[in-house]
Protein backbone atom coordinates (compact mmCIF):
# COMPACT_ATOMS: atom_id res chain seq x y z
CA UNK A 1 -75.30 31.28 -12.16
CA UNK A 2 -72.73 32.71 -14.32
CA UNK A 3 -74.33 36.02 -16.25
CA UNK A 4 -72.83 37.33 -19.55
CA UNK A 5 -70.50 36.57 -22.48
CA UNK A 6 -67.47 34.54 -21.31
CA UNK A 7 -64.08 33.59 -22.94
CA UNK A 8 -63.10 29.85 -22.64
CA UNK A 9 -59.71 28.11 -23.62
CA UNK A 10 -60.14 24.25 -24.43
CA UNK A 11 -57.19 21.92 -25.04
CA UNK A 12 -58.60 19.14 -24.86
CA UNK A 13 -61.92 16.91 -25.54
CA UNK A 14 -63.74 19.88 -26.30
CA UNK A 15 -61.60 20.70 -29.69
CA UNK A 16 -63.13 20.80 -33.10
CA UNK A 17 -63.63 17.12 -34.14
CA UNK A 18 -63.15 15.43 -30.54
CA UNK A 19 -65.73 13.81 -28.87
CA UNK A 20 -66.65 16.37 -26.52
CA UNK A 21 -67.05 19.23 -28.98
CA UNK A 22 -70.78 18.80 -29.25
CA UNK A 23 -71.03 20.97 -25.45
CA UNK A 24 -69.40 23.94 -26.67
CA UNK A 25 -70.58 23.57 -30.97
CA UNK A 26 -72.35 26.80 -31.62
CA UNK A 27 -70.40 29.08 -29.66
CA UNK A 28 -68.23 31.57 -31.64
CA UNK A 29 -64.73 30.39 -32.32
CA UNK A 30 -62.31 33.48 -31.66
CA UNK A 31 -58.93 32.03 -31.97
CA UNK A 32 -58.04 28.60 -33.64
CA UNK A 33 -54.90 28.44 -32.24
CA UNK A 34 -53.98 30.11 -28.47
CA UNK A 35 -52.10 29.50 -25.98
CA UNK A 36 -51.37 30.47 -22.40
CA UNK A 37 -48.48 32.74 -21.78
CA UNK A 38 -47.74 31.21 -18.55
CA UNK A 39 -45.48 28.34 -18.95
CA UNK A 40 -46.20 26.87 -16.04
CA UNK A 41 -48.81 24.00 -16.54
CA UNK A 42 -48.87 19.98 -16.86
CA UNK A 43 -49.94 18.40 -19.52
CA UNK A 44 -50.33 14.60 -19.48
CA UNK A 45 -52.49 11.76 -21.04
CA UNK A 46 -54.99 10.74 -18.77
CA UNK A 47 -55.22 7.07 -20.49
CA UNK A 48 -59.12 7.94 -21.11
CA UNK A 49 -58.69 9.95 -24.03
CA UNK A 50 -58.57 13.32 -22.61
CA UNK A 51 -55.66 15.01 -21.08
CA UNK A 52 -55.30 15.97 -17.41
CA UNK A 53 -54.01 19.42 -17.28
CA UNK A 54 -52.63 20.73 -14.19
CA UNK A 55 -50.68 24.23 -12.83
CA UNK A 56 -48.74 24.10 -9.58
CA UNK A 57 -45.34 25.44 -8.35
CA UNK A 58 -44.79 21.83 -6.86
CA UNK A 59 -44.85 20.21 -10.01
CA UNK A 60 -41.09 22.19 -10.64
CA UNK A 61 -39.07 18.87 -9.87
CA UNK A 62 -41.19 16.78 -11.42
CA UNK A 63 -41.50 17.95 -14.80
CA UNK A 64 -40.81 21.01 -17.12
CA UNK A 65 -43.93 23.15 -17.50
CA UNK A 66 -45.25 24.17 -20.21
CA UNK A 67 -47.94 26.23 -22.28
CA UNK A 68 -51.15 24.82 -22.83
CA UNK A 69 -52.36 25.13 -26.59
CA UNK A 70 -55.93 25.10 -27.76
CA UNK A 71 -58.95 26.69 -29.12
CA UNK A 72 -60.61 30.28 -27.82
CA UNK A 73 -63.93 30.67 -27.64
CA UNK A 74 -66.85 32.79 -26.58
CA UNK A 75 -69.17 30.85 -25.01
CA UNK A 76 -73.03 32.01 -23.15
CA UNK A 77 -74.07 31.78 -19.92
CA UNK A 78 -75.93 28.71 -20.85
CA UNK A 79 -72.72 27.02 -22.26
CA UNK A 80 -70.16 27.82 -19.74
CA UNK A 81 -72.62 26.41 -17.18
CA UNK A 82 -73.26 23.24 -19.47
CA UNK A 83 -69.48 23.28 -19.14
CA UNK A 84 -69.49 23.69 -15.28
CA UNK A 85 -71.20 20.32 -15.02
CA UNK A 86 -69.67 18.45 -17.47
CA UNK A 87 -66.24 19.33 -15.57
CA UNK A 88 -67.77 19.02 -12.41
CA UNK A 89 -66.49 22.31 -11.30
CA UNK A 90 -65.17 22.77 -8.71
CA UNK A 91 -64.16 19.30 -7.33
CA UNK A 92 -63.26 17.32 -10.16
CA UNK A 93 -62.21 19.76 -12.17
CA UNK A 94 -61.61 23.79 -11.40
CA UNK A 95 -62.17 26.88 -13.84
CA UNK A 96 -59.60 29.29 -13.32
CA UNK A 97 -58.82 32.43 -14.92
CA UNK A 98 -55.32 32.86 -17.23
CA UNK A 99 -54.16 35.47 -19.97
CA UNK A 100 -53.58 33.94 -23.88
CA UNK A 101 -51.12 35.65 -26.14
CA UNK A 102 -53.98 36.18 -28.55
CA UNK A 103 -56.48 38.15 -26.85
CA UNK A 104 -55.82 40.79 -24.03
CA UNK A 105 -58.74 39.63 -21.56
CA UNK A 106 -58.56 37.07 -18.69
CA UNK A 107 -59.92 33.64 -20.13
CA UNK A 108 -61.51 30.63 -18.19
CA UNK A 109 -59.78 27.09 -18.61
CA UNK A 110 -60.60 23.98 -16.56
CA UNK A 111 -57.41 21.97 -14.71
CA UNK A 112 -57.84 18.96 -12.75
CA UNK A 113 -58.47 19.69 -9.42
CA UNK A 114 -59.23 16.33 -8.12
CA UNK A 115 -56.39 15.82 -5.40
CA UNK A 116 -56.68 12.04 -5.17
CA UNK A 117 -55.99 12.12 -9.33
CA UNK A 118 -53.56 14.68 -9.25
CA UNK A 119 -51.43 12.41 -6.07
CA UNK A 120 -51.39 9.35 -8.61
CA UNK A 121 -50.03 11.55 -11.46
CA UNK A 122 -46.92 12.08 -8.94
CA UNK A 123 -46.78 8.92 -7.57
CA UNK A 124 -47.35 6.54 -10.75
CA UNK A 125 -45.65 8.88 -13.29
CA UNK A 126 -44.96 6.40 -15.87
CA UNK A 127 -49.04 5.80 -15.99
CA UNK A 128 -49.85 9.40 -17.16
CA UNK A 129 -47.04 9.96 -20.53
CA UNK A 130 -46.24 13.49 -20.90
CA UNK A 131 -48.19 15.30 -24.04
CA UNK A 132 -45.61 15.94 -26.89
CA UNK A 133 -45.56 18.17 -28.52
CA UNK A 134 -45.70 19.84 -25.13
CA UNK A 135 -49.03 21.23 -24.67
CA UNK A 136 -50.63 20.16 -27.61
CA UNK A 137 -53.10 17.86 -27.37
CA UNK A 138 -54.47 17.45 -30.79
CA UNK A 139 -50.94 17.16 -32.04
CA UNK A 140 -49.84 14.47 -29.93
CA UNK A 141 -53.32 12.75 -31.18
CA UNK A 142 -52.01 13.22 -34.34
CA UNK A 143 -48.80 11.48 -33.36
CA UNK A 144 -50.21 8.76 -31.66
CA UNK A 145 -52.50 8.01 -34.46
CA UNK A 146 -49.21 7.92 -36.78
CA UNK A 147 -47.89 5.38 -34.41
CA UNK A 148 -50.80 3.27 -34.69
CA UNK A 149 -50.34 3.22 -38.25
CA UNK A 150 -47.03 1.54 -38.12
CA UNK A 151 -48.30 -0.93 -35.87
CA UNK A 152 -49.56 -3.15 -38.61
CA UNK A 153 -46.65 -5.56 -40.36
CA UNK A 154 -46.35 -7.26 -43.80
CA UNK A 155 -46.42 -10.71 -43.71
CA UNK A 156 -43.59 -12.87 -42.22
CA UNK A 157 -43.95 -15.26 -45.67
CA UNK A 158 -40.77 -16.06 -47.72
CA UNK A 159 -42.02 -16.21 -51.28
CA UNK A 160 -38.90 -15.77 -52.76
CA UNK A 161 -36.96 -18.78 -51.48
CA UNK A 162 -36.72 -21.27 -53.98
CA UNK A 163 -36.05 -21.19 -57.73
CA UNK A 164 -38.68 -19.95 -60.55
CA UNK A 165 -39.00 -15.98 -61.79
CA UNK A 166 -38.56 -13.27 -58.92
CA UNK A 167 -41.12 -10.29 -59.24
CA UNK A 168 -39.17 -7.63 -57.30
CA UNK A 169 -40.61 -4.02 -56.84
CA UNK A 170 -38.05 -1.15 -57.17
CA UNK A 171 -38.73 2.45 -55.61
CA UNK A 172 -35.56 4.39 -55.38
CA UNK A 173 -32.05 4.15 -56.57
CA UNK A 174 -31.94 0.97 -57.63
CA UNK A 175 -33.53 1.52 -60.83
CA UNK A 176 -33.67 -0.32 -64.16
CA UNK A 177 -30.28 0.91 -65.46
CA UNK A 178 -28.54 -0.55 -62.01
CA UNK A 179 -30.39 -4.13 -61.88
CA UNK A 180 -29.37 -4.66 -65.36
CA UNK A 181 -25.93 -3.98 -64.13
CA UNK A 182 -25.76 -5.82 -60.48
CA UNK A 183 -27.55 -8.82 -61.59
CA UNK A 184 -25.53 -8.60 -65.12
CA UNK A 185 -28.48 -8.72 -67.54
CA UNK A 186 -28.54 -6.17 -70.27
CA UNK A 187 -32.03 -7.15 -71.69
CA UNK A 188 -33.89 -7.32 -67.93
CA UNK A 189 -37.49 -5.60 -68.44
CA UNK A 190 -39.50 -3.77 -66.10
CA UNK A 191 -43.22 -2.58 -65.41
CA UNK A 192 -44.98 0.06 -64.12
CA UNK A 193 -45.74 -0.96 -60.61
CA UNK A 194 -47.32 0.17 -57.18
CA UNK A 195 -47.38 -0.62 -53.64
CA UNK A 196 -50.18 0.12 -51.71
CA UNK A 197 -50.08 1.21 -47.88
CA UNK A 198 -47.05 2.44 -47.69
CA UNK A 199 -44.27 4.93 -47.46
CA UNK A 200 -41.24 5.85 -49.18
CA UNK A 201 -38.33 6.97 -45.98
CA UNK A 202 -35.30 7.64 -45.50
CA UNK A 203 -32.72 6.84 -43.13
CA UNK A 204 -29.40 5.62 -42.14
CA UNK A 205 -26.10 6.63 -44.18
CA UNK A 206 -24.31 5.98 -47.58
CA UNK A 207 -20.83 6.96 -47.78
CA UNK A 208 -21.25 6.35 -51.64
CA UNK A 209 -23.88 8.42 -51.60
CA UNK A 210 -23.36 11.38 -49.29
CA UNK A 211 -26.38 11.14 -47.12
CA UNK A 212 -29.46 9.09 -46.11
CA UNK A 213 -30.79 6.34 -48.28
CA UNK A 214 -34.38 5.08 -48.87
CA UNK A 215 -36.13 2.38 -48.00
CA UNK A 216 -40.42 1.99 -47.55
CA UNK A 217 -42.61 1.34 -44.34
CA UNK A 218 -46.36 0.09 -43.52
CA UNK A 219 -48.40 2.92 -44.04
CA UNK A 220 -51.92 2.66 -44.22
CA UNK A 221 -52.98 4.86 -46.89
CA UNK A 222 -50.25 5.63 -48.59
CA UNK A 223 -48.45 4.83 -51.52
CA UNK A 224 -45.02 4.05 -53.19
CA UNK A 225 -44.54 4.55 -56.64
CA UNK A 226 -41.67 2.08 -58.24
CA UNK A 227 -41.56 -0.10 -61.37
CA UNK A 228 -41.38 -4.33 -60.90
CA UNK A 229 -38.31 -6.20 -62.80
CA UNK A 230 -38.56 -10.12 -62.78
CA UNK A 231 -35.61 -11.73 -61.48
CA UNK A 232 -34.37 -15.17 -61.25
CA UNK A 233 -33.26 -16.83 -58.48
CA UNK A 234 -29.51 -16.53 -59.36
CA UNK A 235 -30.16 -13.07 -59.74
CA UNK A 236 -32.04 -12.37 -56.77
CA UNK A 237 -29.27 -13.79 -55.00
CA UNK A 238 -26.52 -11.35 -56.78
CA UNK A 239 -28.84 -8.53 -55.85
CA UNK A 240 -29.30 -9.49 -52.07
CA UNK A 241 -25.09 -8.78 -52.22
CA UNK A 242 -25.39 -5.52 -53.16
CA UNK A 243 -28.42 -4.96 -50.43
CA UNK A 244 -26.37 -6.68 -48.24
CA UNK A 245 -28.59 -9.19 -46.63
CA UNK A 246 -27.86 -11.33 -43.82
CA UNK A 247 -25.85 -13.72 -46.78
CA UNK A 248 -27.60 -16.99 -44.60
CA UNK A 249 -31.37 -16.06 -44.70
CA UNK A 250 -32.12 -13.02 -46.65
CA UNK A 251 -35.61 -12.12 -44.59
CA UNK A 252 -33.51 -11.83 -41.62
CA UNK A 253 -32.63 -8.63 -39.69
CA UNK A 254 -29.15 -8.94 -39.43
CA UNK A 255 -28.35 -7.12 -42.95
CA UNK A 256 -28.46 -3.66 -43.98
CA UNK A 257 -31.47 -4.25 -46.23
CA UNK A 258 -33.51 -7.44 -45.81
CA UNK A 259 -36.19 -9.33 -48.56
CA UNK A 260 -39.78 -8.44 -47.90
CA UNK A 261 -42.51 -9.80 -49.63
CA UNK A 262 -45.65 -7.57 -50.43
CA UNK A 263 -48.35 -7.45 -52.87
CA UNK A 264 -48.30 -4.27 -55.78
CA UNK A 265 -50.09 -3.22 -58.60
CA UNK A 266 -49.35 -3.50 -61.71
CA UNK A 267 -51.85 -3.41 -65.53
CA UNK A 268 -53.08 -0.37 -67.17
CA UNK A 269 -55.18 0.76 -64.60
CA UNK A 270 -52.76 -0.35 -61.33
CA UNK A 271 -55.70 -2.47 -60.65
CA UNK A 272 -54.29 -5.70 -60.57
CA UNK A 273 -52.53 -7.51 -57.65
CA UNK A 274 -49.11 -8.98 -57.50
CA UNK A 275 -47.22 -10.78 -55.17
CA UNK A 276 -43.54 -9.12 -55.09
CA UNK A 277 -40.36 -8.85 -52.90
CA UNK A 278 -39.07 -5.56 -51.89
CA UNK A 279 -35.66 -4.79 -49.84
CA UNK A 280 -36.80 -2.66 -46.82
CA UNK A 281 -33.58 -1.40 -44.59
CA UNK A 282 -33.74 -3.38 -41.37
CA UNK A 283 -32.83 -0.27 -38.66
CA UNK A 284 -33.19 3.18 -40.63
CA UNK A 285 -32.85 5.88 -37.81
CA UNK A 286 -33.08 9.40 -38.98
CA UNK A 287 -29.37 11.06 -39.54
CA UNK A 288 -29.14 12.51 -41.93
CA UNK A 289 -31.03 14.41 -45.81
CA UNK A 290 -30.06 12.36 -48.31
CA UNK A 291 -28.04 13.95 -50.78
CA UNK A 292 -28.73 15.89 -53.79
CA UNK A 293 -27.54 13.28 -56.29
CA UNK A 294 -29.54 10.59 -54.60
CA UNK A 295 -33.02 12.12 -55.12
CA UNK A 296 -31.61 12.74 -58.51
CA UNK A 297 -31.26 9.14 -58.92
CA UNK A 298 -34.63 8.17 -57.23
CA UNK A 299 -36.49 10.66 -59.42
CA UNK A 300 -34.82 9.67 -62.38
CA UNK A 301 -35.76 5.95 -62.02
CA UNK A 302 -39.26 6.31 -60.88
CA UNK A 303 -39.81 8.48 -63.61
CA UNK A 304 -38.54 6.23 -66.29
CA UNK A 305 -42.09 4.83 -65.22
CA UNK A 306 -44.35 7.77 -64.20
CA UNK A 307 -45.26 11.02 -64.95
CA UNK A 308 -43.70 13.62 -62.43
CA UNK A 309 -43.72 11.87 -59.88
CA UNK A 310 -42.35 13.57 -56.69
CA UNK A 311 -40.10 12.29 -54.14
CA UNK A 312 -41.33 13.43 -50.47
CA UNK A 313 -38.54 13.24 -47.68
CA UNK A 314 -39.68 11.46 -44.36
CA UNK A 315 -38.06 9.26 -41.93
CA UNK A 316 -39.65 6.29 -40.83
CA UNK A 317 -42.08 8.05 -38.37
CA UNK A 318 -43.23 9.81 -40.93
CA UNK A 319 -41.95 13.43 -40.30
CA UNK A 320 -41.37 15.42 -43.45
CA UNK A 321 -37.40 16.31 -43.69
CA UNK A 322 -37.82 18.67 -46.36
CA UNK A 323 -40.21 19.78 -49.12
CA UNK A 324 -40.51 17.25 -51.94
CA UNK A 325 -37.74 16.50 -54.73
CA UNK A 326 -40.09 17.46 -57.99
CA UNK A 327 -36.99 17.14 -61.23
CA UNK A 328 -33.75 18.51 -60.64
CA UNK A 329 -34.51 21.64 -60.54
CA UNK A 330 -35.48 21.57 -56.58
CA UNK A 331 -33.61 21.54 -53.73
């Protein structure tokens, strides 16, 4: 039995919000953010969702060690026992002591000590991926749930083959002013118009532009603000040119930009669905900001339609580049 006040670090299932929280809830939360100052620990996703955290000298050619980042708390005798059992100390898991770089006291934190576990972690290394951002296991949830988010696709239809009035959803350079003049109609009209799940990114590289260009991703929860022009078929076609589609199917992935069809909305209150085609870049890696001028540009056109809108900087994972374009008087 364990007698006193005690100082635990918890990285992993036991962090605000993660199922495991519940068996230390109550106790007093002393640091929201520590970490160990010895690099030298494992981190690695155990596939059940919790991590299996491990410190060893042998693990030196294995794998760069790293800090382990969590929660501090001060926990009872009651809890750290509760604790005990739920980590089956000392066989399954061990509680050992370690110094944080936010409190000067030695402070328990359970690492696997199960040697059967930690043998298949070296032998079947491509079972257990490493935690990234190293360490930080609520991050890397974060991450992964990111991921997940881009695993959903828009629909492999092809709306837009055939002849009849194009709806076609704008969202960054390629505003009213430029359709009028690539698809060489001076009295084309547009509407307000939004699409739902998803993101506005950038990526790739414009020489006529200086830097990375947009383009939009599935993104559940998000939204892109744009306007919605209705083209014809002949001028659909003239615009694919200038997006530089694959010139024998315009869906396909062999362009720079290819035709994707989506649903917006558009009316008074964005409330009302409408089938659309949007040009989405085909391979967008990261390589560059894009360039003053061309958030210029984007701004200007989505705001011929909204009120202040802003203009955040991502690439397609996600990951904000830089703080939002708000008018030209950022960046």
């Amino acid at each position: 039995m364990v007698v006193g006040r005690h100082r635990v670090l918890v990285y992993g299932s036991l962090l605000r919000g993660l199922h495991n929280h519940h068996h230390i809830e109550g106790s007093r939360l002393l640091h929201a953010r520590a970490r160990t100052r010895d690099a030298g620990f494992m981190l690695v996703d155990s596939g059940k969702g919790y991590p299996f955290a491990m410190f060893s000298p042998s693990f030196d050619s294995f794998e760069k060690r790293v800090r382990l980042i969590g929660e501090l708390y001060e926990v009872s005798d009651d809890t750290l026992n509760a604790l005990d059992d739920l980590e089956d100390h000392p066989k399954w898991y061990c509680r050992h002591e370690v110094s944080v770089d936010c409190d000067d006291s030695l402070v328990w934190v359970y690492l696997l000590n199960d040697a059967a576990t930690v043998a298949s972690i070296l032998k079947f290394r491509e079972l257990y991926p490493r935690v990234d951002p190293p360490g930080d296991w609520r991050s890397y949830l974060t991450a992964q749930e990111r991921m997940k988010s881009l695993s959903w696709k828009w629909p492999s239809t092809r709306l837009s083959v055939g002849n009849g009035l194009h709806p076609v959803f704008s969202y960054g350079s390629n505003g009213l002013k430029q359709l009028r003049a690539r698809v060489r109609n001076p009295n084309l009209t547009a509407v307000k118009a939004l699409l739902p799940d998803a993101e506005r990114s950038f990526g790739g590289w414009s020489d006529r532009w200086g830097g990375g260009v947009a383009t939009v991703v599935p993104r559940r929860g998000k939204q892109v603000q744009g306007s919605l022009a209705f083209l014809t078929a002949a001028e659909l076609a003239a615009l694919d040119t200038f997006e530089r589609t694959d010139p024998k199917d315009p869906y396909s992935t062999n362009g720079v930009y290819r035709r994707q069809d989506v649903t917006v909305l558009v009316g008074d209150k964005l409330q009302t669905p409408q089938e659309a085609v949007v040009y989405v870049m085909t391979d967008a890696p990261w390589h560059a900001p894009p360039s003053r001028a061309y958030l210029e540009a984007c701004y200007t056109n989505v705001a011929d339609f909204w009120q202040n809108p802003s203009i955040e900087v991502r690439d397609v994972t996600g990951k904000e580049m830089q703080q939002p374009f708000i008018g030209k008087s950022n960046l």
